[in-house]
N, C-alpha and C. Protein backbone atom coordinates (compact mmCIF):
# COMPACT_ATOMS: atom_id res chain seq x y z
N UNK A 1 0.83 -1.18 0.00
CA UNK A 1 0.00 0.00 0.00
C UNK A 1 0.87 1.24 0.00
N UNK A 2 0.16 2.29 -0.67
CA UNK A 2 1.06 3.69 -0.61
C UNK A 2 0.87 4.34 0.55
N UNK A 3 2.04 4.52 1.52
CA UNK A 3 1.85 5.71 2.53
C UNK A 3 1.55 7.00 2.28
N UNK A 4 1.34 7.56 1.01
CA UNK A 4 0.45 8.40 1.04
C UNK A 4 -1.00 8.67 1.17
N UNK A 5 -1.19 7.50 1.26
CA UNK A 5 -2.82 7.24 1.23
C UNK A 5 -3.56 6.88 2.25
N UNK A 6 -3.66 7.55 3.01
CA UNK A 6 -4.35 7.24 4.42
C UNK A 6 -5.27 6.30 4.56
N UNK A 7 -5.53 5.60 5.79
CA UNK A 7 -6.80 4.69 6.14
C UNK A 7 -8.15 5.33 5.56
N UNK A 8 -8.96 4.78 5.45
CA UNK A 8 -10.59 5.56 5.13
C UNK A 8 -10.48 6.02 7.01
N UNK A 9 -11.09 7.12 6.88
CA UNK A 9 -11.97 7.60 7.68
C UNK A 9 -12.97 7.27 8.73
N UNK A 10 -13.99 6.62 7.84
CA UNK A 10 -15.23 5.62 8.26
C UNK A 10 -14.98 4.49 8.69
N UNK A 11 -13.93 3.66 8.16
CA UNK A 11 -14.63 2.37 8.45
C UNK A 11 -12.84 2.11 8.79
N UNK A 12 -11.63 2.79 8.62
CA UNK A 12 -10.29 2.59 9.02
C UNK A 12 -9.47 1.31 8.14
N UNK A 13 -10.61 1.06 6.81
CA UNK A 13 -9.82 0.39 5.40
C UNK A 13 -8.38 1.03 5.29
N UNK A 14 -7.48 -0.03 5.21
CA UNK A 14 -5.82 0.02 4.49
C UNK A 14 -6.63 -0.04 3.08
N UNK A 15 -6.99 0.02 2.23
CA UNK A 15 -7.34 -0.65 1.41
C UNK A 15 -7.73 1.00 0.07
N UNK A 16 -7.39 1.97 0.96
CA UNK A 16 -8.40 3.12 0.10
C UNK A 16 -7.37 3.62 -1.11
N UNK A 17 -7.92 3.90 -1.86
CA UNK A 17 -6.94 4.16 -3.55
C UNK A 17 -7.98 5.46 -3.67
N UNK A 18 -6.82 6.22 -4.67
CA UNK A 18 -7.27 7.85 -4.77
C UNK A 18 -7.44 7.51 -6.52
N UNK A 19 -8.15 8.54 -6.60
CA UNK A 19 -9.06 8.96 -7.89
C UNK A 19 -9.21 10.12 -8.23
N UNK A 20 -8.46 10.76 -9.37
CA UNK A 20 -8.58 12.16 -9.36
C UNK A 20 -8.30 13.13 -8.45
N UNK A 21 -8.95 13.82 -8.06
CA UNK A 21 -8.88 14.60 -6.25
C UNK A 21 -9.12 13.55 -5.29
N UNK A 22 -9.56 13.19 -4.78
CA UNK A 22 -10.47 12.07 -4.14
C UNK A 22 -9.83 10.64 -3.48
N UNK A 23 -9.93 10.43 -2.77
CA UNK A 23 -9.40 9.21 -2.48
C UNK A 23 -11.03 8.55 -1.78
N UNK A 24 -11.18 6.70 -2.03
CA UNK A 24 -12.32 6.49 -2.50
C UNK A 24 -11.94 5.20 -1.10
N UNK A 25 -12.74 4.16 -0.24
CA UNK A 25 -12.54 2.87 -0.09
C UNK A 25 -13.53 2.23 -0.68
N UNK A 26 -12.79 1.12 -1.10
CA UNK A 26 -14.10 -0.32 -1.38
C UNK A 26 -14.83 -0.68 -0.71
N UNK A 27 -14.17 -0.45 0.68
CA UNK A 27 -14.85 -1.71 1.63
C UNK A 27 -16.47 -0.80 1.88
N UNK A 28 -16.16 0.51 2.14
CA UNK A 28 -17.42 0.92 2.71
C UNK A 28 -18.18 2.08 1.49
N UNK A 29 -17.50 2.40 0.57
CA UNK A 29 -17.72 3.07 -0.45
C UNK A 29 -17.86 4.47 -0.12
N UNK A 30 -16.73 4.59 0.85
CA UNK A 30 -16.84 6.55 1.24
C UNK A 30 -15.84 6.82 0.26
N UNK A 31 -16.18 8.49 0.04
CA UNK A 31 -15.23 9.09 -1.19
C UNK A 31 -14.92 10.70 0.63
N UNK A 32 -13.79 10.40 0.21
CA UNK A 32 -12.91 12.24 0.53
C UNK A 32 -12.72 12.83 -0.02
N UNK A 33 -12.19 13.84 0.39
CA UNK A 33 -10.98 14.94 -0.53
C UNK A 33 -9.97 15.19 0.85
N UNK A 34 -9.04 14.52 0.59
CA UNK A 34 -7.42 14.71 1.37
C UNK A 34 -7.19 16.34 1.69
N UNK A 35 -7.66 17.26 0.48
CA UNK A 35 -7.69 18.36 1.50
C UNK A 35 -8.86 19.06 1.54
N UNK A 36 -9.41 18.51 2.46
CA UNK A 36 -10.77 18.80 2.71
C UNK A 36 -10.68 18.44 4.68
N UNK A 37 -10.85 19.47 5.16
CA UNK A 37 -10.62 19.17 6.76
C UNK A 37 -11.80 17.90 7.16
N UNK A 38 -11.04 16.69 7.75
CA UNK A 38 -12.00 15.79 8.09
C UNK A 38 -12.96 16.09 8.79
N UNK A 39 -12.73 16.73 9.64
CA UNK A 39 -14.25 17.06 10.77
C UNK A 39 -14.95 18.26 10.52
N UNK A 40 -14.79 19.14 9.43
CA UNK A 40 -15.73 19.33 8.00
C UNK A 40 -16.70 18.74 7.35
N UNK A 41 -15.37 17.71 7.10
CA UNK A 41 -16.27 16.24 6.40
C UNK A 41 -17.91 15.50 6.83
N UNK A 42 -17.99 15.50 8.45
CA UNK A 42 -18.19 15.42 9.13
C UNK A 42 -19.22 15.00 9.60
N UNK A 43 -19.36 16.62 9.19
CA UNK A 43 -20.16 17.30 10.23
C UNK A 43 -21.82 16.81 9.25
N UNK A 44 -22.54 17.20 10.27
CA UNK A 44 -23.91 16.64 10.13
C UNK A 44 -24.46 17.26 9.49
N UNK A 45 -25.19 17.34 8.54
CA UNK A 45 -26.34 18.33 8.19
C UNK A 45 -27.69 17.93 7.91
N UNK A 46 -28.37 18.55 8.72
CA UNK A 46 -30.07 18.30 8.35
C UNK A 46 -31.00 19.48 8.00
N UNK A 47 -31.62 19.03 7.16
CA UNK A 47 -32.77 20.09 6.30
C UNK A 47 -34.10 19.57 7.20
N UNK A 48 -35.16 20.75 6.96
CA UNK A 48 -36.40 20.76 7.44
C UNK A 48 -37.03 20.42 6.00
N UNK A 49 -38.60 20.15 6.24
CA UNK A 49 -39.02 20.55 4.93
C UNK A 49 -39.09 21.01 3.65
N UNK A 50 -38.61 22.54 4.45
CA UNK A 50 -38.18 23.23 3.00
C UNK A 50 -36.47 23.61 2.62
N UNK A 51 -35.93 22.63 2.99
CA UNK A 51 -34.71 22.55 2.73
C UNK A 51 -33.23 23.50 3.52
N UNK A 52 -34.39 23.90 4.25
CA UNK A 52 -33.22 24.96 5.51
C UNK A 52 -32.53 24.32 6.47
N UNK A 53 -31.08 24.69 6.38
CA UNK A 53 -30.33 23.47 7.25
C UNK A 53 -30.69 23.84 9.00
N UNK A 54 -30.85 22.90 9.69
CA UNK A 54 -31.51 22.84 10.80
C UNK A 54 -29.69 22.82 11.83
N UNK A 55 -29.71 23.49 12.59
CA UNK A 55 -28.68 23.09 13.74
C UNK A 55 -29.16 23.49 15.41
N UNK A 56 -28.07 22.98 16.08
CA UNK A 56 -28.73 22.56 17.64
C UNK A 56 -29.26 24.45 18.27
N UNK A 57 -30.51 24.20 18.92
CA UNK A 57 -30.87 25.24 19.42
C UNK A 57 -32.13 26.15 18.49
N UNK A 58 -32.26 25.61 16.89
CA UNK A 58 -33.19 26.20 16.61
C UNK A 58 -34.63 25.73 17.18
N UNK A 59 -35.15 27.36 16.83
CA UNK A 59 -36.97 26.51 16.98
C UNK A 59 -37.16 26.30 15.61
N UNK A 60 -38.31 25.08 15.27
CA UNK A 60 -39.36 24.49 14.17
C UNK A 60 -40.59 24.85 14.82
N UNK A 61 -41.25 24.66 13.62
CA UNK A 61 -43.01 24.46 13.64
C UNK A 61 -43.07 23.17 13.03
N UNK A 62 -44.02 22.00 13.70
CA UNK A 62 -44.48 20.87 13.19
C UNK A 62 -45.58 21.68 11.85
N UNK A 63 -45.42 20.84 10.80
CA UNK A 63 -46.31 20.74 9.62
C UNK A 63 -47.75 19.88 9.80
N UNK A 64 -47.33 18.84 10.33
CA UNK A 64 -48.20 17.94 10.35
C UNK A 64 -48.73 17.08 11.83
N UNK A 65 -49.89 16.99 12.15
CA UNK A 65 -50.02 16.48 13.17
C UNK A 65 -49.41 14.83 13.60
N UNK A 66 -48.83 14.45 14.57
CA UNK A 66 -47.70 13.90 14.88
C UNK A 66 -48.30 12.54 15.75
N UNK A 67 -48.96 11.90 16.03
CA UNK A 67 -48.92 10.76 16.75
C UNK A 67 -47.84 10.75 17.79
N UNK A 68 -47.62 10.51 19.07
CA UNK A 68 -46.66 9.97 20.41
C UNK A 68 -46.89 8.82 19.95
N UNK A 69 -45.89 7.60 19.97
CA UNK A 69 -45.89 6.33 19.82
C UNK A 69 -45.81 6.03 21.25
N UNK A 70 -47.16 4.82 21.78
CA UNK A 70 -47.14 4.48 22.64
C UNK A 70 -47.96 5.39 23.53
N UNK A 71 -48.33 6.50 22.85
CA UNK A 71 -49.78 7.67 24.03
C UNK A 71 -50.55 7.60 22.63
N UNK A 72 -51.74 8.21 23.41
CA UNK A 72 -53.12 8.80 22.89
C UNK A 72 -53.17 10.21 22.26
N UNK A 73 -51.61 10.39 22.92
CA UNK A 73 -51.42 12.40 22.79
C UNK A 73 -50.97 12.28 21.13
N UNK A 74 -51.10 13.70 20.96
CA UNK A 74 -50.86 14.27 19.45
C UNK A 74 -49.90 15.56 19.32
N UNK A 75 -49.11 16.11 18.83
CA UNK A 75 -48.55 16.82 18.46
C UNK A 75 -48.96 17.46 17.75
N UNK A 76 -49.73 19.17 17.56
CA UNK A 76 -50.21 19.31 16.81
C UNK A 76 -49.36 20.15 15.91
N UNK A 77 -50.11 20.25 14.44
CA UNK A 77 -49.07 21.36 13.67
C UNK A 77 -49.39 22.70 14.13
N UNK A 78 -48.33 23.01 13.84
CA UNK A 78 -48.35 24.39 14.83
C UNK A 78 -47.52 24.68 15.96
N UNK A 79 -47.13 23.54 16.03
CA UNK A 79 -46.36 23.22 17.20
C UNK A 79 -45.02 24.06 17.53
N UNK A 80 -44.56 24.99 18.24
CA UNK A 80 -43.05 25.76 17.97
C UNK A 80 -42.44 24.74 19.23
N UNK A 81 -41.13 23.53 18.53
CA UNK A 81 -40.45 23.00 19.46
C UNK A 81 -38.44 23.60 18.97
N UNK A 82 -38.34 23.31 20.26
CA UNK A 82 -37.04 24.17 20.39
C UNK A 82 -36.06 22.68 20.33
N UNK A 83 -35.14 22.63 19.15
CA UNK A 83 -33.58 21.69 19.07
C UNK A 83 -33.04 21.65 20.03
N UNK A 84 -33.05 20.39 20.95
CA UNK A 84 -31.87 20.18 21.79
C UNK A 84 -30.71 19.34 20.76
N UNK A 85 -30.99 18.63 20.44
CA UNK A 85 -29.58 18.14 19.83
C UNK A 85 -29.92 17.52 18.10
N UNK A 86 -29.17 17.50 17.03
CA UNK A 86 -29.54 16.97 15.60
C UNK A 86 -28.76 15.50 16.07
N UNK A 87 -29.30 14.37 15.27
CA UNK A 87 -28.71 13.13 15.51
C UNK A 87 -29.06 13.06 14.30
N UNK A 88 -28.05 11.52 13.99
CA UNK A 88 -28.34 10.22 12.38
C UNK A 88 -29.21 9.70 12.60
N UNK A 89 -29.55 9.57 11.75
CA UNK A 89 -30.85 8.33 11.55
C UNK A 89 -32.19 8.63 10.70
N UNK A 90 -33.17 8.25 11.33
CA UNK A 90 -34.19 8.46 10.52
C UNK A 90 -35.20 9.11 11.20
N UNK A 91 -34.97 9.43 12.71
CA UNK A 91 -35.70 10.59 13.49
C UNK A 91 -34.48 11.06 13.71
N UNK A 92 -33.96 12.70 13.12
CA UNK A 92 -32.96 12.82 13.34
C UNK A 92 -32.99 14.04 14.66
N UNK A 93 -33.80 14.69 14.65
CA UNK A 93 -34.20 16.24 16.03
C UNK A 93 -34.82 15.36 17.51
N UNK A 94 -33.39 15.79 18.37
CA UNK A 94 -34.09 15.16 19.62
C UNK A 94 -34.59 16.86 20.26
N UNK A 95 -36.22 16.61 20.67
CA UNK A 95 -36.50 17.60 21.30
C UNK A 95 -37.57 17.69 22.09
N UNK A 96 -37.92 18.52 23.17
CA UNK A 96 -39.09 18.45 24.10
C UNK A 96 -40.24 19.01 23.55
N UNK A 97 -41.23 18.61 23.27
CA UNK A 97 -42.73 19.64 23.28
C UNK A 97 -43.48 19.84 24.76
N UNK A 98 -43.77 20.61 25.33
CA UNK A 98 -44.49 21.25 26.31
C UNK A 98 -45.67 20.44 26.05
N UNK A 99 -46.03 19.43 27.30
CA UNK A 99 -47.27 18.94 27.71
C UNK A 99 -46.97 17.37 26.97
N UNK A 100 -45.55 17.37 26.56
CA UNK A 100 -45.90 15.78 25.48
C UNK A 100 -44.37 15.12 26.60
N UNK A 101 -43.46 16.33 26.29
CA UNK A 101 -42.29 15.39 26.47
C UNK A 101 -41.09 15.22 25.77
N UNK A 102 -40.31 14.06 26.06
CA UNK A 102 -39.17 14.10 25.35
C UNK A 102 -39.51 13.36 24.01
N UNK A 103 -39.04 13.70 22.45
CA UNK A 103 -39.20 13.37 21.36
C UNK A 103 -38.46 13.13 20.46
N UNK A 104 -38.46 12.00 19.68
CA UNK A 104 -37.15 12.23 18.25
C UNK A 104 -38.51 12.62 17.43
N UNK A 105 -37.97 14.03 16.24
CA UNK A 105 -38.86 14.32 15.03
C UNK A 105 -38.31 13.78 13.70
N UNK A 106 -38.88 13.80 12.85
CA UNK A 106 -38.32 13.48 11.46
C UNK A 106 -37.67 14.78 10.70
N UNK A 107 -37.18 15.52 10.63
CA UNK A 107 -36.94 16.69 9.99
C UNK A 107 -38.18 17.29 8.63
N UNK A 108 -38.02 15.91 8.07
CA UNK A 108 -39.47 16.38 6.94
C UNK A 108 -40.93 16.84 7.35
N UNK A 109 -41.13 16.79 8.60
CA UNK A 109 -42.31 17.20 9.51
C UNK A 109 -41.70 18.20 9.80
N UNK A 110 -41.12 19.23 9.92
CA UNK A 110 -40.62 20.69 10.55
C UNK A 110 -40.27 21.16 9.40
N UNK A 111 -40.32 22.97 9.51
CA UNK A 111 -40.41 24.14 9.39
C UNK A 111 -39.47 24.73 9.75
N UNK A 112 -38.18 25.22 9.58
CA UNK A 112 -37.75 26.26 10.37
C UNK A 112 -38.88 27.43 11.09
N UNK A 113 -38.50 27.76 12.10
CA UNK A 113 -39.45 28.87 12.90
C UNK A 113 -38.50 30.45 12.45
């Protein structure tokens, strides 16, 4: 292997070969750019609805009325809840609504406020 070519990132493949700008691994199929600051790389980004990037501390408005999994309660639209933290996944906004509780949202259900 070439010591110029660093481990992947993601998954810590010996295995990663560069391409153009880019250096690429097989194993997990992440692409870089070597000069591109890794924790840049990184970093998270989530859109609301209408495509506004969401970060920790904003308020949203729910779009759509929301089901509690596991209550009777509802979330209604209209709702102004305040970002405690953005996470991966597929509920990515952990946040509290007043009278419901603690919540993961989907981002495609919110609004920037």
């Amino acid at each position: 292997m070439n010591n110029a070519i660093p481990a992947c990132p993601q998954c810590k493949s010996e295995y990663a070969y560069e391409d153009r700008d880019l250096f690429i691994c097989p194993e997990c199929g992440h692409e870089w750019n070597p000069k591109q600051n890794v924790e840049e790389a990184n970093t998270l980004i989530v859109r609301d609805a209408n495509g506004n990037i969401l970060q920790d501390g904003d308020y949203v408005v729910l779009i759509k009325d929301l089901k509690v999994k596991g209550s009777s309660s509802v979330a209604k639209i209209g709702t102004k809840v305040k970002i405690l933290h953005l996470t991966e996944g597929d509920h990515n906004i952990d946040c509290k609504i007043e009278g419901i509780g603690p919540m993961m949202l989907k981002s495609e259900f919110v609004k920037k406020a």
